[in-house]
Protein backbone atom coordinates (compact mmCIF):
# COMPACT_ATOMS: atom_id res chain seq x y z
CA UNK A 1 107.35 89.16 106.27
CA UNK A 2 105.59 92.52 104.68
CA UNK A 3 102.49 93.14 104.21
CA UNK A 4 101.33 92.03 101.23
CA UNK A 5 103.00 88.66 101.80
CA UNK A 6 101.63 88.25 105.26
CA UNK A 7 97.96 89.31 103.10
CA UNK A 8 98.53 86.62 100.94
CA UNK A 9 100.36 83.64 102.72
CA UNK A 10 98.89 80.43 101.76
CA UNK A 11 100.38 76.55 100.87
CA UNK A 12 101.98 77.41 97.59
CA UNK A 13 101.36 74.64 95.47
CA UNK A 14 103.84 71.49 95.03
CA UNK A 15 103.38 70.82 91.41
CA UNK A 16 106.11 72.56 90.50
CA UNK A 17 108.70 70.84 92.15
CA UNK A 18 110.10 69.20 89.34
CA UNK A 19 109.68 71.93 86.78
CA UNK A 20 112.27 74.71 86.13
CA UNK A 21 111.37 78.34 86.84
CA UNK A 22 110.84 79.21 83.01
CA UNK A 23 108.08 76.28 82.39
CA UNK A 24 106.34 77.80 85.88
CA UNK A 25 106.23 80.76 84.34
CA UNK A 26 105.07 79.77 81.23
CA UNK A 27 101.97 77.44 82.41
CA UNK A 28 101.25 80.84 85.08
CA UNK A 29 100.94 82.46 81.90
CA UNK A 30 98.97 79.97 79.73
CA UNK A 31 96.39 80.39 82.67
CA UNK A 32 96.53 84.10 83.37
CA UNK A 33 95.56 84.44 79.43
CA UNK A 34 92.50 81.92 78.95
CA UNK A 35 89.78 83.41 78.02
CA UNK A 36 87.61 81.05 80.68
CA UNK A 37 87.60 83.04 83.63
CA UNK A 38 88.28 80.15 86.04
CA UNK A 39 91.62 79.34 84.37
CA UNK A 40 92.43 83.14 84.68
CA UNK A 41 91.46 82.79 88.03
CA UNK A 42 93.40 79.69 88.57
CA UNK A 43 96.62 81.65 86.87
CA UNK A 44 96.27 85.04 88.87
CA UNK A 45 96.56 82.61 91.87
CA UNK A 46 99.18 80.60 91.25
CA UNK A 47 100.90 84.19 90.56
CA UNK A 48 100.20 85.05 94.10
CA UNK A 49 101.52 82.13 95.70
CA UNK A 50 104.37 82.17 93.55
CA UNK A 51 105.25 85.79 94.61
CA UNK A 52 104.25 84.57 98.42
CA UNK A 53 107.35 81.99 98.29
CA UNK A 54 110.62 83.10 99.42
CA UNK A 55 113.33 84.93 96.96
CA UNK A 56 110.73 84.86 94.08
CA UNK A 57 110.44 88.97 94.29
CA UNK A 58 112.99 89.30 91.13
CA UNK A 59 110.20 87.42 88.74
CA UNK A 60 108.05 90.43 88.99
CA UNK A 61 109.56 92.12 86.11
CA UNK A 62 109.32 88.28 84.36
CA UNK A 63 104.88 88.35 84.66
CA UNK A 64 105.03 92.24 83.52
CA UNK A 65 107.06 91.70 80.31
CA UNK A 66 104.27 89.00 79.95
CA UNK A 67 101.64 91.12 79.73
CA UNK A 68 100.22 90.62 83.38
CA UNK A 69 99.13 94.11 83.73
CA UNK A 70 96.64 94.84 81.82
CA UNK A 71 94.83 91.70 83.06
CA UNK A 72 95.54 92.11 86.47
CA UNK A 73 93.49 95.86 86.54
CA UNK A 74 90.91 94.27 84.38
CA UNK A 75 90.77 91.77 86.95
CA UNK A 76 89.78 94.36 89.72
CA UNK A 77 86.70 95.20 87.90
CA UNK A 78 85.44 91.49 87.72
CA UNK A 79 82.02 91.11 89.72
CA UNK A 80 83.92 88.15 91.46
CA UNK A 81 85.86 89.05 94.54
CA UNK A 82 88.08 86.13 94.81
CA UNK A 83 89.31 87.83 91.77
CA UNK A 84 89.65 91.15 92.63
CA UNK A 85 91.69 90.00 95.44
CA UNK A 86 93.94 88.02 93.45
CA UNK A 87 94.87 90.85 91.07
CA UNK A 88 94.61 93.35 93.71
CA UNK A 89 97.32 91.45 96.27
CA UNK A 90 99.44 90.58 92.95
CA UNK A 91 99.33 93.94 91.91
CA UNK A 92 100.59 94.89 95.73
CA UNK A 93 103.72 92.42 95.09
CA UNK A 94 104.68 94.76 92.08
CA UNK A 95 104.36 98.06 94.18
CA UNK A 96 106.25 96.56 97.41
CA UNK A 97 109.10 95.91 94.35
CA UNK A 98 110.76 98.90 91.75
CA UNK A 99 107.05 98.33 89.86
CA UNK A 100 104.70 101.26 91.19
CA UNK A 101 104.95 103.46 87.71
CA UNK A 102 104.20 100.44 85.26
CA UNK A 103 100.79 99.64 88.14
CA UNK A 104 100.08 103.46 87.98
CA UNK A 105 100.66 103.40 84.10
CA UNK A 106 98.40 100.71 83.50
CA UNK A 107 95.43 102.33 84.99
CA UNK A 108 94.68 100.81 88.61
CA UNK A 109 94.11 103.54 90.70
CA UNK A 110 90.44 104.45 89.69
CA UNK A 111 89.54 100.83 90.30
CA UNK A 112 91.79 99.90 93.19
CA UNK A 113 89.85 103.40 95.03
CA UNK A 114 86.42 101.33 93.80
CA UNK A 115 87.42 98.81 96.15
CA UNK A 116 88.02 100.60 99.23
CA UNK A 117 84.20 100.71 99.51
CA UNK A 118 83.98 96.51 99.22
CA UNK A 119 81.99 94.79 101.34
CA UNK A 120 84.84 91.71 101.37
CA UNK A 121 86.97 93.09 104.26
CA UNK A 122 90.08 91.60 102.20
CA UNK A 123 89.58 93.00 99.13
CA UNK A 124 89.40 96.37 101.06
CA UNK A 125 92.63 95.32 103.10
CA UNK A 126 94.80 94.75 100.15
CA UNK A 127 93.21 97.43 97.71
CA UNK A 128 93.66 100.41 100.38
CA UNK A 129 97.82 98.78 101.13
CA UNK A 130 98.54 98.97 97.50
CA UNK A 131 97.19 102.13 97.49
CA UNK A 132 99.52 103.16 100.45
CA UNK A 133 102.27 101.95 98.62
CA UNK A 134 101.29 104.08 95.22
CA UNK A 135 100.63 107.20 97.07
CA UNK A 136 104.15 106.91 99.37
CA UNK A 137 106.11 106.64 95.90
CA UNK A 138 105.53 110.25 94.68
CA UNK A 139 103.37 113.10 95.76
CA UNK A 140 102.53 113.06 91.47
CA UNK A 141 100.76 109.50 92.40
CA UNK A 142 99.64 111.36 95.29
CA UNK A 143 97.99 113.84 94.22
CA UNK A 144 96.44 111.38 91.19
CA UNK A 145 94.90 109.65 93.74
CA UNK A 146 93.36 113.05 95.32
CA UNK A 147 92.07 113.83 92.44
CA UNK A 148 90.21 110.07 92.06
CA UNK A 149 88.36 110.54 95.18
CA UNK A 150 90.61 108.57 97.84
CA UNK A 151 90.00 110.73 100.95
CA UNK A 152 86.19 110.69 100.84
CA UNK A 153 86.56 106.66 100.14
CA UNK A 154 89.30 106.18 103.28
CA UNK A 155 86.91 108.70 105.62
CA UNK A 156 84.15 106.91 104.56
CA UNK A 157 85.46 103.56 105.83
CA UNK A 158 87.52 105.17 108.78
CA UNK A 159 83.70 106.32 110.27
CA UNK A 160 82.31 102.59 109.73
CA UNK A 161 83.42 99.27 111.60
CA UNK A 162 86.18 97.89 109.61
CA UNK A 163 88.75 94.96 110.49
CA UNK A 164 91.65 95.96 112.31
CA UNK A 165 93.99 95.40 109.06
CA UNK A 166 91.47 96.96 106.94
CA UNK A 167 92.27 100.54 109.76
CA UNK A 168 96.05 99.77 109.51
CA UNK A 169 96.29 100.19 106.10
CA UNK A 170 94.33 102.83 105.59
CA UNK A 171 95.54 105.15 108.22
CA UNK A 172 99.20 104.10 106.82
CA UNK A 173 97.82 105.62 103.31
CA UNK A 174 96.43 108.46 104.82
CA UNK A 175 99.64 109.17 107.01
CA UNK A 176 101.29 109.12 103.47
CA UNK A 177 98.99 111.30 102.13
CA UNK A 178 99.47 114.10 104.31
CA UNK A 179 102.92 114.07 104.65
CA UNK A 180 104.13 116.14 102.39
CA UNK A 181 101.66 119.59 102.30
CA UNK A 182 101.70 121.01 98.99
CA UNK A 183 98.46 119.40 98.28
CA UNK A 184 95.64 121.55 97.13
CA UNK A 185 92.57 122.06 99.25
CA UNK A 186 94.18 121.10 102.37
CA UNK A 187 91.48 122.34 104.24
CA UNK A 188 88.66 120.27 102.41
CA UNK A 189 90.67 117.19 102.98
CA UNK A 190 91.07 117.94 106.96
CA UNK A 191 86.86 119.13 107.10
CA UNK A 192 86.95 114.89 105.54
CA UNK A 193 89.58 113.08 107.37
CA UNK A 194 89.64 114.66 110.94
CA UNK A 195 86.24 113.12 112.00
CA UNK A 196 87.67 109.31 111.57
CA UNK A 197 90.96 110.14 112.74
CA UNK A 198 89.11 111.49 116.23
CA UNK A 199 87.01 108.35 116.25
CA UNK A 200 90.40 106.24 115.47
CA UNK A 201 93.02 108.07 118.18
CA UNK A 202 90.72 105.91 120.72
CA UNK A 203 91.69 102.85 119.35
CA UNK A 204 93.17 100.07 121.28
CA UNK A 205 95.11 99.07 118.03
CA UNK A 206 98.83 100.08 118.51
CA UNK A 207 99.46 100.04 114.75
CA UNK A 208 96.35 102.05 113.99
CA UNK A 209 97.26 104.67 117.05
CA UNK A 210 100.43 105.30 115.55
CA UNK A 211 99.60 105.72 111.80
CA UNK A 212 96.71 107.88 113.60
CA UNK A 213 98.75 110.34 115.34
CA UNK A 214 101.21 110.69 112.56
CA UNK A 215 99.14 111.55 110.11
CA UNK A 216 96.96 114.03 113.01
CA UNK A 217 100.67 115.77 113.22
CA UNK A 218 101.38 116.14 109.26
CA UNK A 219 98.37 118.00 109.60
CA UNK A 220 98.88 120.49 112.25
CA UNK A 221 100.52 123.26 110.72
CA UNK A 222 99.25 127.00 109.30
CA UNK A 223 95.72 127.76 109.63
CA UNK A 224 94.79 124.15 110.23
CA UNK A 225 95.63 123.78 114.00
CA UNK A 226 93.02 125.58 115.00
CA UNK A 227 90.67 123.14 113.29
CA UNK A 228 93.03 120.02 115.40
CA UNK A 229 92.21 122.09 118.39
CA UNK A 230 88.71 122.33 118.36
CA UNK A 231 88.21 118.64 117.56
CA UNK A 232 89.83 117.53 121.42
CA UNK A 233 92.75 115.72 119.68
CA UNK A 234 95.33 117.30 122.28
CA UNK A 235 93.40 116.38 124.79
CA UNK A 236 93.96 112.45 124.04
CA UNK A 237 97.22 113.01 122.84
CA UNK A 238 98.26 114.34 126.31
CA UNK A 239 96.83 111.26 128.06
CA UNK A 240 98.67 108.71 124.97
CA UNK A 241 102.64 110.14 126.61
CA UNK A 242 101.34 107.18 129.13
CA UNK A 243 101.38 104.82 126.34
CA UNK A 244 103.22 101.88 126.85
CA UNK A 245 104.34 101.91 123.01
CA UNK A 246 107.56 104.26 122.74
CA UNK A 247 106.33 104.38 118.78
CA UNK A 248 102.37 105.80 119.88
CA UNK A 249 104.63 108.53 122.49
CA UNK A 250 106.43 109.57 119.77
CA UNK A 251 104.03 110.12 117.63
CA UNK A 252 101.88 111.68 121.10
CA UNK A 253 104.89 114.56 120.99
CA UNK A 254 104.37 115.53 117.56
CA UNK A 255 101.29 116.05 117.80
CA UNK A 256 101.42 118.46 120.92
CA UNK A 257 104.77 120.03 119.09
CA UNK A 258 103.05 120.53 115.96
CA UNK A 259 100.29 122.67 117.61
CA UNK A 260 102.54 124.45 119.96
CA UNK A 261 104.78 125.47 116.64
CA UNK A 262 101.83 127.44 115.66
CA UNK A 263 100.92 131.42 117.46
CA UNK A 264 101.86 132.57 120.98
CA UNK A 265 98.38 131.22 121.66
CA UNK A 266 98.90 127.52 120.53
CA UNK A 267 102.02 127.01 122.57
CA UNK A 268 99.98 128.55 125.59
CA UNK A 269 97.37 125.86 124.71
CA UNK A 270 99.38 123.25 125.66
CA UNK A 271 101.35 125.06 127.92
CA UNK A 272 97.77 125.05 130.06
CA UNK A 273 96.83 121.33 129.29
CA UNK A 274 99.56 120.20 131.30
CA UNK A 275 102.22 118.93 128.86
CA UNK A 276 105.39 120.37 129.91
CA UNK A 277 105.72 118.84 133.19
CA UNK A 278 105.09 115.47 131.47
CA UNK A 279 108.30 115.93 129.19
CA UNK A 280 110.96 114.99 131.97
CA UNK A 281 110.67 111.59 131.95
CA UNK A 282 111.24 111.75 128.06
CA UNK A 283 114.33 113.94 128.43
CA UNK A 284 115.77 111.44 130.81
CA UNK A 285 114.73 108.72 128.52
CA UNK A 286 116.86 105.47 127.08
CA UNK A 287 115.21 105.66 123.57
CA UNK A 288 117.20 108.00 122.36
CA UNK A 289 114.37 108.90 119.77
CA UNK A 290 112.21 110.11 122.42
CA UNK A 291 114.73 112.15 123.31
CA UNK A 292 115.26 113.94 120.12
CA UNK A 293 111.35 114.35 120.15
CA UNK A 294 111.29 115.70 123.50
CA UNK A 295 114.22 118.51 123.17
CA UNK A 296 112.43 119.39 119.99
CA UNK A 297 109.20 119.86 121.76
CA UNK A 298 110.98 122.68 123.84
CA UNK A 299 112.01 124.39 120.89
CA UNK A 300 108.76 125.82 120.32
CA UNK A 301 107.77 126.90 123.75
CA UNK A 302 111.95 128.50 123.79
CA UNK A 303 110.37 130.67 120.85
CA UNK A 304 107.65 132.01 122.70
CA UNK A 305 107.23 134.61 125.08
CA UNK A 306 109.34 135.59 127.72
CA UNK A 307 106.86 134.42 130.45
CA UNK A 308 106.59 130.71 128.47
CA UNK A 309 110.50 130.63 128.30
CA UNK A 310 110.49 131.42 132.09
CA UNK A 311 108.63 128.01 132.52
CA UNK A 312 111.04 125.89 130.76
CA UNK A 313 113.15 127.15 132.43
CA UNK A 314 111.09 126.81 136.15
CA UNK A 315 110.74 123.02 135.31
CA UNK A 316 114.29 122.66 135.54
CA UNK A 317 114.68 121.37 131.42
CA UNK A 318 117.51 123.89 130.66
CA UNK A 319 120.26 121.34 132.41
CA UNK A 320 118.99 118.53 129.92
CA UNK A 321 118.80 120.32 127.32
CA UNK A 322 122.34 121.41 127.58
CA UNK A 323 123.65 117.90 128.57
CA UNK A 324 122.15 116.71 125.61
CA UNK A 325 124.12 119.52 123.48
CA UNK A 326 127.30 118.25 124.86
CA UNK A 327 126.93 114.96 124.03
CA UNK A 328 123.39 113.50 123.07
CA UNK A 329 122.80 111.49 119.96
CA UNK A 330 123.54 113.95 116.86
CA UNK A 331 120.01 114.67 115.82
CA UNK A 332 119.53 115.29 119.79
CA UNK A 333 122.38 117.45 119.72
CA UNK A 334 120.85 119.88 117.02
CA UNK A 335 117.66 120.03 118.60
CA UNK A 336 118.96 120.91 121.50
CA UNK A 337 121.22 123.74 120.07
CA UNK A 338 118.56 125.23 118.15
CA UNK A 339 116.88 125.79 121.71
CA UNK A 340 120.16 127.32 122.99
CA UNK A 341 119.65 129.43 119.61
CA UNK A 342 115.85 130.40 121.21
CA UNK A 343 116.62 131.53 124.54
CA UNK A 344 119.66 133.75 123.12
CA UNK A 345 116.99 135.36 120.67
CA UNK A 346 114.13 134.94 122.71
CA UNK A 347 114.83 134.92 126.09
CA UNK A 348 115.78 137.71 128.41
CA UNK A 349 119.54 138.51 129.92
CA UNK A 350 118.45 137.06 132.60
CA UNK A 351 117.66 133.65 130.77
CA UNK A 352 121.02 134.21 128.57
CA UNK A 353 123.19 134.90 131.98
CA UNK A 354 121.58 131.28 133.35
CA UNK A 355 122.84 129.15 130.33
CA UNK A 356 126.04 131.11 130.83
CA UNK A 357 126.36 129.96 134.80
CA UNK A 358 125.02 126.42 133.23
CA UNK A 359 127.97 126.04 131.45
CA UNK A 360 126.32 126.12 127.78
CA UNK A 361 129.48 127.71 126.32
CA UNK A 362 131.60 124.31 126.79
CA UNK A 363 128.22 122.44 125.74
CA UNK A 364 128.52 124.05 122.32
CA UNK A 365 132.50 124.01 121.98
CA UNK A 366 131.75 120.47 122.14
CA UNK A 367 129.04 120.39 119.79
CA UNK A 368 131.14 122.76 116.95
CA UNK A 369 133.82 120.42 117.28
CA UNK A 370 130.98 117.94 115.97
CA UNK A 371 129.82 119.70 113.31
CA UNK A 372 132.35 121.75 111.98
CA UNK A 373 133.02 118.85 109.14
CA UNK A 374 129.27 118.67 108.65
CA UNK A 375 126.60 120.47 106.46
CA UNK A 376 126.78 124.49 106.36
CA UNK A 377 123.14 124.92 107.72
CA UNK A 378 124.08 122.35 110.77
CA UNK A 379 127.69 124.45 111.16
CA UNK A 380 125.87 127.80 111.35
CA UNK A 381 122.96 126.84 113.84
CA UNK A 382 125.82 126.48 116.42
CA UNK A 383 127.70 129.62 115.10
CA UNK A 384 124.84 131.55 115.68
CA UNK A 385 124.07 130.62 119.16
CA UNK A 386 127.37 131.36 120.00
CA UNK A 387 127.31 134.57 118.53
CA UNK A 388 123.61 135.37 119.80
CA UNK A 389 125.14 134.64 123.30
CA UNK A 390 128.53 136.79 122.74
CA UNK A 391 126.41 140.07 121.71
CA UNK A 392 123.67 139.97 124.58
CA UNK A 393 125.99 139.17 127.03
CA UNK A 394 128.88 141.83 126.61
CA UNK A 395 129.71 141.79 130.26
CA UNK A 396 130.31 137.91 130.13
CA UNK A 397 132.85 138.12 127.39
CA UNK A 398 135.59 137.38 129.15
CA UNK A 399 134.02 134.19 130.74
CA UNK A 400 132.79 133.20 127.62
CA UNK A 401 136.00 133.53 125.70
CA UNK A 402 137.74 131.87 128.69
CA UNK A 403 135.75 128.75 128.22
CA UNK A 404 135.79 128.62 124.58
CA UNK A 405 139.49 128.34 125.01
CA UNK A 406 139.37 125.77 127.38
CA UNK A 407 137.02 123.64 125.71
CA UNK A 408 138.70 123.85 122.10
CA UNK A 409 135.99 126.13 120.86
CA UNK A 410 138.55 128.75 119.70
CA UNK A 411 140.30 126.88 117.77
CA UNK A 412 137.16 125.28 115.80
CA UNK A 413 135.62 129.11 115.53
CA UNK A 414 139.25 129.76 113.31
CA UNK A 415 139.05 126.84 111.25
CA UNK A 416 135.68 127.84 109.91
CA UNK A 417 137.15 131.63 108.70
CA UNK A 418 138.29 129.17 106.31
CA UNK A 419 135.01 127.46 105.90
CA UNK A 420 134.04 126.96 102.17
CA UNK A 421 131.02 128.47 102.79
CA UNK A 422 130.18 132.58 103.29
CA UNK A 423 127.80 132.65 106.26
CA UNK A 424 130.45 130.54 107.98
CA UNK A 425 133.52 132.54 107.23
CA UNK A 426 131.67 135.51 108.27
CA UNK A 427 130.03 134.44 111.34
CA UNK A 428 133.06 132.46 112.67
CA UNK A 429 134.75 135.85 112.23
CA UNK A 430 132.32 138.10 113.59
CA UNK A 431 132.20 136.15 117.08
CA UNK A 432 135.97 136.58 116.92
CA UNK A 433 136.68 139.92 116.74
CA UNK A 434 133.71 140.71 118.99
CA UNK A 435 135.65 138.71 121.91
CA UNK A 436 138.74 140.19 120.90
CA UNK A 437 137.61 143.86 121.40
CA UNK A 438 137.41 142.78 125.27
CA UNK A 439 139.98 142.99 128.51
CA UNK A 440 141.61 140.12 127.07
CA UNK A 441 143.14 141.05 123.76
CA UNK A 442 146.27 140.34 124.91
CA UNK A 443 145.73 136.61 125.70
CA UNK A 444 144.53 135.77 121.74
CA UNK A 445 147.39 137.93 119.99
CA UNK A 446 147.84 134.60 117.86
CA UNK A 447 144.29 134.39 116.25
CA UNK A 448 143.71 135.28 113.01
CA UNK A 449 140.70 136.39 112.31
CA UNK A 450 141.43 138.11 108.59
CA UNK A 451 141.47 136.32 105.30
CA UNK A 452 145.18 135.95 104.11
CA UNK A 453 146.24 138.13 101.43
């Protein structure tokens, strides 16, 4: 059951049992347009329940090409707040459906961000969900509700006691709100939302925790994190990797990702809380999302200095991380290459010669032969740690080319000189003839590494 249905479930009524759909709708309808407010009432009701019963979703479009809208956001103005929840729960139906630009259209944003403030904890509940649902179609709806006033209405009611839907619902808006960051004034809507989301990453709630922490990590990024650090969110996201929820760890990660993504300093931050040592049991971990999460994590401190590099490596992670190249869940498997990708860049010969004797050249055979039918961008973030590898390492070649061979990376690297796409042709070549021009010429005098004439 969603949302909305769960915020309106009630006994439908049994009047209509022996009535066909069209006569339903038609006495709905008589009642929605009285001018005696109780009939309307009445009719906005029996719209809700209606919605509420099962398969009756496709009769949306059926009270909108009756003229139902314009009522409905009247209806959220009405002094009464059995009515405002009515329209405002009815008007949730049609956003959970294909309806969100004919509720936007007709005006119910301005009053639907009125109701946030409502004392009636359900007319808050439903008001701030539809909201969520408005704001999660398009960052145009998005940013129309920035522009009413919605994040000084949701930090408002984050910093008072609210109901525990009334928090889910918002923090699910807000999530949605900061997801995508081309929003202007990014920094006045942090200076308004951070305070409630600190007060609200203590919550016992495992809903609200989660909506929490994701929308905490849409806003770590740029000039921001510094403004997440000084507010002691790391702090609790460190001690939420204990969580039992594998949803609220997630969501823990990306938090302590996001600000480690930022300067040499940032990483170093939460190198020094603590959190690297705390990432084994996530790289060894069933959920395979956690896993993603957690080789991702490393990606950031791979970028860093040499001396942070040396401590992924000194925690023993480099193992993982290459098991999970060879054969991890996909979006595991490019995480964990793009980390291969850091140390080659990053790291130090020393670092490069350890992958080497870690056998990270089979790892990524095995991972070309993945994605050499996939997505350029995916194709040349293996090519490239390949090729990183090949040219720090010249007195490895050999070794390197060796294994390649045996691991059918060879003859992947010459189907992409054929690749469609430039940046493949040319890097697939490049790694080629930079292992040809080694002792072992002789033992590859059948590749081809030049376009055919």
């Amino acid at each position: 059951m969603n949302r909305i249905s769960a915020a309106a479930q009630t006994n439908a009524s049994n009047n209509s049992v022996a009535m066909s759909n069209e006569d339903i709708l038609d006495r709905i309808s008589a009642f929605v347009k009285s001018p005696d407010v109780e009939q309307q009432l009445r009719g906005v009701t029996l719209t809700r329940q209606w919605l509420s019963l099962p398969n009756k979703e496709n009769f949306e479009k059926d009270f909108i090409a009756r003229g139902f809208l314009p009522i409905l956001v009247n209806g959220l103005e009405s002094s009464n707040t059995k009515m405002q929840y009515e329209c405002a729960v009815v008007l949730g139906f049609f956003c959970e459906g294909t309806h969100v630009d004919a509720v936007v259209k007709a005006g119910s944003i301005t009053p639907l961000i009125d109701l946030i403030a409502s004392s009636d904890n359900g007319v808050a509940e439903v008001s701030s969900l539809t909201l969520g649902h408005i704001i999660a179609q398009n960052t145009t709806y998005r940013d129309q509700c920035l522009k009413t006033g919605i994040v000084k209405a949701f930090a408002k009611r984050m910093n008072e006691k609210a109901s525990v839907n009334l928090l889910r619902n918002i923090t699910y808006a807000v999530a949605h709100i900061l997801r995508d960051k081309d929003f202007s004034n990014p920094k006045e809507v942090a200076t308004l939302l951070l305070p409630g989301l600190v007060k609200l990453v203590q919550h016992e709630d495992v809903e609200v925790l989660q909506e929490t922490l994701t929308a905490i990590a849409y806003l770590t990024y740029g000039n921001l994190i510094g403004m997440v650090k000084k507010t002691g969110i790391a702090e609790k996201a460190l001690s939420l990797l204990n969580h039992k929820d594998p949803e609220v760890q997630y969501a823990a990660i990306d938090v302590l990702g996001n600000i480690s993504s930022g300067t040499d300093e940032d990483t170093q931050y939460i190198l020094d809380l603590g959190a690297l040592p705390l990432m084994e049991k996530f790289l060894n971990h069933p959920n395979k999302k956690l896993n993603k999460e957690a080789v991702w994590f490393l990606t950031n401190f791979l970028a860093g200095s040499e001396k942070q590099i040396q401590q992924v490596f000194d925690a023993g992670y480099i193992p993982l991380v290459i098991k999970h190249l060879k054969a991890s869940d996909f979006a595991t498997q490019q995480k964990a290459a793009k980390c291969i990708l850091n140390v080659a860049v990053y790291g130090s010969g020393k670092h490069l010669s350890t992958i080497i004797n870690k056998n990270v050249i089979p790892a990524l055979s095995n991972f070309m032969k993945v994605v050499e039918d996939k997505e350029s961008k995916v194709i040349e973030l293996g090519l490239q740690a390949i090729e990183k590898i090949v040219l720090y390492s010249p007195d490895r070649k050999e070794l390197i080319f060796d294994q390649l061979l045996m691991n059918g990376g060879i003859d992947v690297l010459q189907r992409l000189t054929k690749h469609e796409s430039e940046p493949v042709r040319m890097t697939a070549k490049v790694i080629l003839a930079s292992l040809v021009a080694t002792e072992h010429t002789i033992s590859f005098h059948h590749l081809n590494i030049h376009d055919e004439v």
